[in-house]
Protein backbone atom coordinates (compact mmCIF):
# COMPACT_ATOMS: atom_id res chain seq x y z
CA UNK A 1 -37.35 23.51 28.70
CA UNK A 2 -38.43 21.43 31.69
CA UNK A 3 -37.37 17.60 33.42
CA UNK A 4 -39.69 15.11 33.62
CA UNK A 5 -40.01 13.19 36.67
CA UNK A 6 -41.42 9.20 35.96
CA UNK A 7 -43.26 9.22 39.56
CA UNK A 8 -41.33 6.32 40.87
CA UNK A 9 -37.84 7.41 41.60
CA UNK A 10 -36.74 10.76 39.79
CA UNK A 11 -35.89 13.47 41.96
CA UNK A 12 -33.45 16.73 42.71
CA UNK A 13 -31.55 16.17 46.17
CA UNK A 14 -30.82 19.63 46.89
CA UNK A 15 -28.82 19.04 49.74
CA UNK A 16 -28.79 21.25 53.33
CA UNK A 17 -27.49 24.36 51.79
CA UNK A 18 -28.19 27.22 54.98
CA UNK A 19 -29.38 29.49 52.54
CA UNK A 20 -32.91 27.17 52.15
CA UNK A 21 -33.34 27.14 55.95
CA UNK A 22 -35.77 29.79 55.40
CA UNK A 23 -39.15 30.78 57.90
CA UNK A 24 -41.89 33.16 57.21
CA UNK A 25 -41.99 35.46 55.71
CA UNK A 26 -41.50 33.25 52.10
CA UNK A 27 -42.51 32.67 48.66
CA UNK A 28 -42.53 29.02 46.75
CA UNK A 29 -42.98 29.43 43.09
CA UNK A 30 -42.56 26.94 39.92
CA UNK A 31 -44.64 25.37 36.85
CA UNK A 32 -46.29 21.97 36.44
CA UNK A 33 -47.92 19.37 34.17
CA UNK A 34 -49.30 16.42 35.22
CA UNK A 35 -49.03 13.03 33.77
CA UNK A 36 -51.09 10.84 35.27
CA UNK A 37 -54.75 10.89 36.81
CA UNK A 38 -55.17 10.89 40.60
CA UNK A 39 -51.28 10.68 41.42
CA UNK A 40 -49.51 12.94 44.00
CA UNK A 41 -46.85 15.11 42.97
CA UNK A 42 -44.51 16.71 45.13
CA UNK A 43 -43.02 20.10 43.50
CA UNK A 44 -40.70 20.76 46.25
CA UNK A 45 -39.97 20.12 50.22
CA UNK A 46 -37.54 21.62 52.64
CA UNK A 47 -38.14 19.91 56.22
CA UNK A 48 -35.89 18.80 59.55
CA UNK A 49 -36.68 15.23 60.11
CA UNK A 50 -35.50 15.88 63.81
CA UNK A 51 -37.52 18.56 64.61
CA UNK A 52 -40.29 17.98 62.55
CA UNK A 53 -40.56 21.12 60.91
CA UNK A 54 -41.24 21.21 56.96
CA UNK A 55 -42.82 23.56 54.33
CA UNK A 56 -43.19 22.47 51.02
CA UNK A 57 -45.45 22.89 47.53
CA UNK A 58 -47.18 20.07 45.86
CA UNK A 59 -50.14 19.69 43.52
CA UNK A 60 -52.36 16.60 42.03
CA UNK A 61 -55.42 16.65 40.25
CA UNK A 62 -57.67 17.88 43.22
CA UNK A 63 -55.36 20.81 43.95
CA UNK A 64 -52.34 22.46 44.43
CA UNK A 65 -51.33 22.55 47.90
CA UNK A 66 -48.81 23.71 50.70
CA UNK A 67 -47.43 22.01 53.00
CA UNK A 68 -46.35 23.33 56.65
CA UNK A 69 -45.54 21.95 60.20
CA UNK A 70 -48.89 23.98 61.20
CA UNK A 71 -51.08 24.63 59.01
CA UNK A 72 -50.94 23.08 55.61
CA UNK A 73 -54.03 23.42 52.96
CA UNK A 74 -54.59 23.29 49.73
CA UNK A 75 -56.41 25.43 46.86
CA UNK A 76 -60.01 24.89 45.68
CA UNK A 77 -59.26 24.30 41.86
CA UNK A 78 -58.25 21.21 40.14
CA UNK A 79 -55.37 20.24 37.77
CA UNK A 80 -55.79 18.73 34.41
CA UNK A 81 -53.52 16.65 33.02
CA UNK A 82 -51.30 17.36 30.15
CA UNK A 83 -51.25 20.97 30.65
CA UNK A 84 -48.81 23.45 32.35
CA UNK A 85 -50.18 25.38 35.40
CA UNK A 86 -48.02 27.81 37.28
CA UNK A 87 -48.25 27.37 41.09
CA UNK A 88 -47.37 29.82 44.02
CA UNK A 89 -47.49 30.22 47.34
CA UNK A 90 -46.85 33.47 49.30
CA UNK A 91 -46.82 33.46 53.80
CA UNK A 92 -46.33 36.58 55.12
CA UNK A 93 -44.75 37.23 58.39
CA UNK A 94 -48.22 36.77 60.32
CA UNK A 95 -48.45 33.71 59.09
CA UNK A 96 -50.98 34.82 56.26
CA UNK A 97 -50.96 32.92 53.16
CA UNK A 98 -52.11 32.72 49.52
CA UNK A 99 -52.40 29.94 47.04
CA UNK A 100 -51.98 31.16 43.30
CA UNK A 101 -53.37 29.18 40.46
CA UNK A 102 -52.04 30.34 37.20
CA UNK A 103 -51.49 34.10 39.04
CA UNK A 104 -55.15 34.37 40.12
CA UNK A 105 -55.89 33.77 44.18
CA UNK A 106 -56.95 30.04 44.81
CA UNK A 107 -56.75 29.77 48.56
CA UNK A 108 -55.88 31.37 51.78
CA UNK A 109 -55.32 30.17 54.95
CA UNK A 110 -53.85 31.77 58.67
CA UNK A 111 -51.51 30.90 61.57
CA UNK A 112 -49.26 29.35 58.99
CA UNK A 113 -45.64 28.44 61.00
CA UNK A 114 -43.19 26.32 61.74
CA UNK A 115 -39.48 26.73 63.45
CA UNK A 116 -36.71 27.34 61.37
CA UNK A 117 -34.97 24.63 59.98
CA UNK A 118 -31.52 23.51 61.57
CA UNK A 119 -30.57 20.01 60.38
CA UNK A 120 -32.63 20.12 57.05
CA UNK A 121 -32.45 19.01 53.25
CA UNK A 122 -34.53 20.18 50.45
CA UNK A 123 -36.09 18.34 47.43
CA UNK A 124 -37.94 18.97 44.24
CA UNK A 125 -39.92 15.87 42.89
CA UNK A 126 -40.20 13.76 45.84
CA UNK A 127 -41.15 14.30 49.56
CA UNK A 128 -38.24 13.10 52.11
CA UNK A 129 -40.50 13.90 54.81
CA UNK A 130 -42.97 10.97 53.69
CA UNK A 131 -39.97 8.48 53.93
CA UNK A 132 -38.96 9.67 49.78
CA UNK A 133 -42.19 8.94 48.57
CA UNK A 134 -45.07 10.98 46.66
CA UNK A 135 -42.69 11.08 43.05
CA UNK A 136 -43.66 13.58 41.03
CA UNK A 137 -45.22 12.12 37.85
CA UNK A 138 -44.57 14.72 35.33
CA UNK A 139 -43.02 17.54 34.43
CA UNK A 140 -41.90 20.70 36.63
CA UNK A 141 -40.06 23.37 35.40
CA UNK A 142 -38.81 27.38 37.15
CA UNK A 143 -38.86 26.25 41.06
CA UNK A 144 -37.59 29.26 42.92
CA UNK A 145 -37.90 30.37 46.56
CA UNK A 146 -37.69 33.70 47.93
CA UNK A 147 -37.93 34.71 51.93
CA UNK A 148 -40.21 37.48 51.27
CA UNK A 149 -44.14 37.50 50.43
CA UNK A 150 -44.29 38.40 46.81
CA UNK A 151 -47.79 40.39 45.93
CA UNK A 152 -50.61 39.84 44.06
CA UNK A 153 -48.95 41.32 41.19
CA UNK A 154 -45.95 39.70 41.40
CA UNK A 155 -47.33 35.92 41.17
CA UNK A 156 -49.27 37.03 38.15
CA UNK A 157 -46.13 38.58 36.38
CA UNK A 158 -44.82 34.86 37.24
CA UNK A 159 -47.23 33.23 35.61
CA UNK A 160 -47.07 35.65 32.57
CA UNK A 161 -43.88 34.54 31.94
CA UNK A 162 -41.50 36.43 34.05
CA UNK A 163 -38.36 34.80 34.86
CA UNK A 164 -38.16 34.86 39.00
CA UNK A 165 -34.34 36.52 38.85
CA UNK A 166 -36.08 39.29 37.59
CA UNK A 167 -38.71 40.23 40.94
CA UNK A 168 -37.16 40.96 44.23
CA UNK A 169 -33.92 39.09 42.57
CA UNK A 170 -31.91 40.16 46.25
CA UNK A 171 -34.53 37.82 48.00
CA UNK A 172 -34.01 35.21 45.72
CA UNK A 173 -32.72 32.10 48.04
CA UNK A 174 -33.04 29.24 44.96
CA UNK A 175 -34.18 29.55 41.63
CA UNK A 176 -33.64 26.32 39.59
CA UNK A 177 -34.98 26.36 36.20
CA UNK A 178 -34.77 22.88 34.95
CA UNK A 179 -33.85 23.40 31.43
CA UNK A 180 -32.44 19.73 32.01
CA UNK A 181 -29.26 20.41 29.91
CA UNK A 182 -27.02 20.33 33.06
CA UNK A 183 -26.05 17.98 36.03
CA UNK A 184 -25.79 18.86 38.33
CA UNK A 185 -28.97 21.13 38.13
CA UNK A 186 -27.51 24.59 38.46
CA UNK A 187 -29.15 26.85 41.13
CA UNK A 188 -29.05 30.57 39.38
CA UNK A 189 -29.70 32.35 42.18
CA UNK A 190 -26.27 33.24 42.68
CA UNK A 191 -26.60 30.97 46.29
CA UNK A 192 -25.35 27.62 43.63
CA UNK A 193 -27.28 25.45 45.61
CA UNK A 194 -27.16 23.11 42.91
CA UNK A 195 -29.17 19.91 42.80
CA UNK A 196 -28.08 16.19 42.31
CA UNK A 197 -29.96 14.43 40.08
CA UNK A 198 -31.66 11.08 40.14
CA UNK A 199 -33.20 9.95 36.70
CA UNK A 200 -35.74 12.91 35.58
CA UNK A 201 -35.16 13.43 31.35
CA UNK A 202 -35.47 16.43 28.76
CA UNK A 203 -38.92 17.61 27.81
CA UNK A 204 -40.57 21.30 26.40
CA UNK A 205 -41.45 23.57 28.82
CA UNK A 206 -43.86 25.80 29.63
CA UNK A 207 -45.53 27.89 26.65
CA UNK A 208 -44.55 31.32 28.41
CA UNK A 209 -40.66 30.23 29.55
CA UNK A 210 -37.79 30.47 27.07
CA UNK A 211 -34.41 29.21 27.60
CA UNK A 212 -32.33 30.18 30.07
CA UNK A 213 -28.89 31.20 29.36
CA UNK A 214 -26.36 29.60 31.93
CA UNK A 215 -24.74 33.21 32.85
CA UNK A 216 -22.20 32.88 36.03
CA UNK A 217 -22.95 29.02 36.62
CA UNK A 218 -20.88 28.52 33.10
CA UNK A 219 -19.26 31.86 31.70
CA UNK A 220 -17.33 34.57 33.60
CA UNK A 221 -18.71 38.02 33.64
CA UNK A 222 -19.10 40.12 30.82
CA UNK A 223 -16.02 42.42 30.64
CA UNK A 224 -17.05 45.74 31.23
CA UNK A 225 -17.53 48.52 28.26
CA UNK A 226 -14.23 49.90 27.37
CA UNK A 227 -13.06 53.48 28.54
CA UNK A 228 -13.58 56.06 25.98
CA UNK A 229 -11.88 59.50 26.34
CA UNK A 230 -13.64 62.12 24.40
CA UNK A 231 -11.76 64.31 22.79
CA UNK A 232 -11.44 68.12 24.33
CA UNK A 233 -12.70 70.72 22.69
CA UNK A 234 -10.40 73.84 22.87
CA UNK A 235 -11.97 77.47 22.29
């Protein structure tokens, strides 16, 4: 499952959780479809209106791109509409970073930085930084962020389908699938930096994704197998 965001006002105000206040090295990952030709549509944005400082992920029909205090770019393939494209973006600690397009390398770029956030928020659908503008027109689905560079590998196995709690799950900062059966939107991470909503509705997901069960956010832990004692054999 996936929300749908009507490019006008629908967005997920994740708030200033510490957790997101995140520098290089880092990892933005999530899935896409467009709805409308030529629009703008921010995926997600952490940033510190203050200080200036942002990173971020977005993606229209030219491109997907990433967005930093110093040196934002985008990739070099464009986006139909009506069709679900996985997007990542990896920055290592040099400042190195890739662009993935459906798991396959679309971009790199260097000297990527900016200073970690202090007074920040973070948003998926909309971009604070641009005075909450550039709405999202369509449907986004699986954001997570991690502060580590995935690999090569790794952003593929995303965009075969892997669910992000299960690679590098202890470097998992925010994971919010979107299955749009909750609100608030629960963060299962484990961090609950769960979102507020504003408008966004209920659509199909991505081919590859399949439901996610609400474990911790809604449940309490499995109880844990019972103790057996095995009978002694006497000789």
């Amino acid at each position: 499952m996936a929300r749908s965001f009507n490019g006008t006002s629908d967005r997920i105000t994740l708030g200033n959780n510490t957790i997101l206040s995140l520098n290089i090295p880092i990892t933005l990952a999530a899935w896409f479809n467009l709805q409308a030709p030529g629009g703008y549509g921010q995926i997600y944005i952490d940033y510190d209106t203050s200080a200036g400082q942002f990173y971020g992920m977005n993606a229209n029909n030219a491109a997907i791109g990433f967005q930093a205090n110093v040196g934002s770019f985008s990739g070099a393939t464009g986006n139909s509409n009506n069709v679900w494209i996985h997007a990542a973006v990896t920055v290592d600690a040099s400042g190195n970073a890739v662009i993935y397009r459906n798991g396959v390398s679309d971009g790199t770029n260097t000297g990527i930085t900016w200073n970690p956030l202090g007074s920040h928020s973070a948003e998926i659908g909309a971009d604070f930084l641009s005075g909450d503008a550039r709405f999202m027109q369509g449907y986004i689905a699986d954001v997570a962020v991690w502060n580590i560079n995935l690999s090569a590998l790794e952003a593929l196995a995303l965009a075969r389908g892997a669910r992000p709690w299960t690679i590098r799950s202890a470097n998992l900062k925010g994971w919010w699938p979107l299955d749009g059966l909750q609100s608030p939107e629960p963060d299962l991470s484990g961090n609950a930096n769960n979102g507020t909503l504003t408008g966004t509705a209920l659509v199909f997901g991505p081919p590859y994704m399949q439901f996610t069960p609400r474990w911790w956010q809604t449940l309490p832990p499995p109880p844990p197998p019972p103790f057996v004692l095995m009978p002694q054999i006497v000789t």
